[in-house]
C-alpha atoms as a PDB file:
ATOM      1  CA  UNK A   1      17.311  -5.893 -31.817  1.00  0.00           C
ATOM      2  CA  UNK A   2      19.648  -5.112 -29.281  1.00  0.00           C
ATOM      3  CA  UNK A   3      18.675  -1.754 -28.964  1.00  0.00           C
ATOM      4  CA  UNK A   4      15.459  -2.250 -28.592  1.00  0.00           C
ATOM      5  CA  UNK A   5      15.917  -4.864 -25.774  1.00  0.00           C
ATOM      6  CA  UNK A   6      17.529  -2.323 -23.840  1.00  0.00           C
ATOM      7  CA  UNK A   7      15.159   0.393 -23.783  1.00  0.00           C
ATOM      8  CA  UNK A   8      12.911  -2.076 -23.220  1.00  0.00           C
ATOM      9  CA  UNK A   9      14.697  -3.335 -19.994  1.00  0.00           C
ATOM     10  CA  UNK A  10      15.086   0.036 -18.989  1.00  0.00           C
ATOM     11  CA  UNK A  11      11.439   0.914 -19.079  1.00  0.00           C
ATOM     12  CA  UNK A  12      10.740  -1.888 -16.586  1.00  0.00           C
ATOM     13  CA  UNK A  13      13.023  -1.790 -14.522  1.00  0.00           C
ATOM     14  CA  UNK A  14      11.670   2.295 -13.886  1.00  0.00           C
ATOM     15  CA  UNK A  15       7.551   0.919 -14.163  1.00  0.00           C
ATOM     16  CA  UNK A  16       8.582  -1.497 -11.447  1.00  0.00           C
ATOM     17  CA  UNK A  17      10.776   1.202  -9.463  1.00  0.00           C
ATOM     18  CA  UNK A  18       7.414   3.171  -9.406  1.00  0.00           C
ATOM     19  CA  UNK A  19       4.932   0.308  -9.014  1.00  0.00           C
ATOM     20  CA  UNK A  20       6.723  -0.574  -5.623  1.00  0.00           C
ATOM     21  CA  UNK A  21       7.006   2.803  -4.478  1.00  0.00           C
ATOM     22  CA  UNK A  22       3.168   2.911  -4.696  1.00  0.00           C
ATOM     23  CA  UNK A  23       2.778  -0.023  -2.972  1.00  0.00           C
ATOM     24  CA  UNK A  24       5.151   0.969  -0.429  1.00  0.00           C
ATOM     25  CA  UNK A  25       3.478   4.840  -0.124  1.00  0.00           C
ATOM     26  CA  UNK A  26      -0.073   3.103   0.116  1.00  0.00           C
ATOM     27  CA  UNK A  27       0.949   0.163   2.589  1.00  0.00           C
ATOM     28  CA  UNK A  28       2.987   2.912   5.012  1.00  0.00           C
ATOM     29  CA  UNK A  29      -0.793   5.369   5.167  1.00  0.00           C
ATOM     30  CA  UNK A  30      -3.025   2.473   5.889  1.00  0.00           C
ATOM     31  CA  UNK A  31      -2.933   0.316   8.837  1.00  0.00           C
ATOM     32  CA  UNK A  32      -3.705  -3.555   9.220  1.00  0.00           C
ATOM     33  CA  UNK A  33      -7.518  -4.403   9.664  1.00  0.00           C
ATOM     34  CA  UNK A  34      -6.629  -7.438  11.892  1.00  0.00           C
ATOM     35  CA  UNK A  35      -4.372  -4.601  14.113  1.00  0.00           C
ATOM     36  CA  UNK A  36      -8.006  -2.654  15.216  1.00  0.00           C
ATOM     37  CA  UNK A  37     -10.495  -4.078  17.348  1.00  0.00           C
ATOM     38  CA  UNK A  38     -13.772  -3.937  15.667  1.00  0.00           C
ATOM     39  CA  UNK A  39     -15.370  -0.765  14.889  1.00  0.00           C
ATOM     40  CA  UNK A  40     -18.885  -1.392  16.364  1.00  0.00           C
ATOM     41  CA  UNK A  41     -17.472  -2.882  19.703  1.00  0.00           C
ATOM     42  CA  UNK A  42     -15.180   0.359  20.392  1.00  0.00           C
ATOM     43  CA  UNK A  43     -18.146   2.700  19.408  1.00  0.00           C
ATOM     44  CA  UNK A  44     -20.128   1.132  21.472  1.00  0.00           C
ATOM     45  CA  UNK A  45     -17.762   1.002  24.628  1.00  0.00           C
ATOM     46  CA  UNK A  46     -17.168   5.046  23.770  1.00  0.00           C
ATOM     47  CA  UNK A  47     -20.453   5.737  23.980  1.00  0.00           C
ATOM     48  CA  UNK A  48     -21.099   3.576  27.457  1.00  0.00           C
ATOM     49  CA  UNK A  49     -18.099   5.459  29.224  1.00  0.00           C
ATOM     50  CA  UNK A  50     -19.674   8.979  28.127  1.00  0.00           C
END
């Protein structure tokens, strides 16, 4: 039993090594949607100033 507790531990401690390095790869490509104006409003103000 003890054995098997320890390989146990050991595979979750790596699948939640991995699991936050995901998050952490996905949360450092995207960006906030609160952190952009909205989309419409700065296509339209692009297209008034061309």
């Amino acid at each position: 039993m003890q054995k098997n507790k320890k390989i146990f531990l050991i595979i979750f401690v790596i699948f939640m090594l991995i699991m936050f390095w995901i998050g952490y790869d996905i949360s450092r490509r995207t960006t906030f949607p609160g952190s952009k104006g909205n989309l419409k409003e700065r296509i339209s103000t692009d297209k008034s100033e061309n």
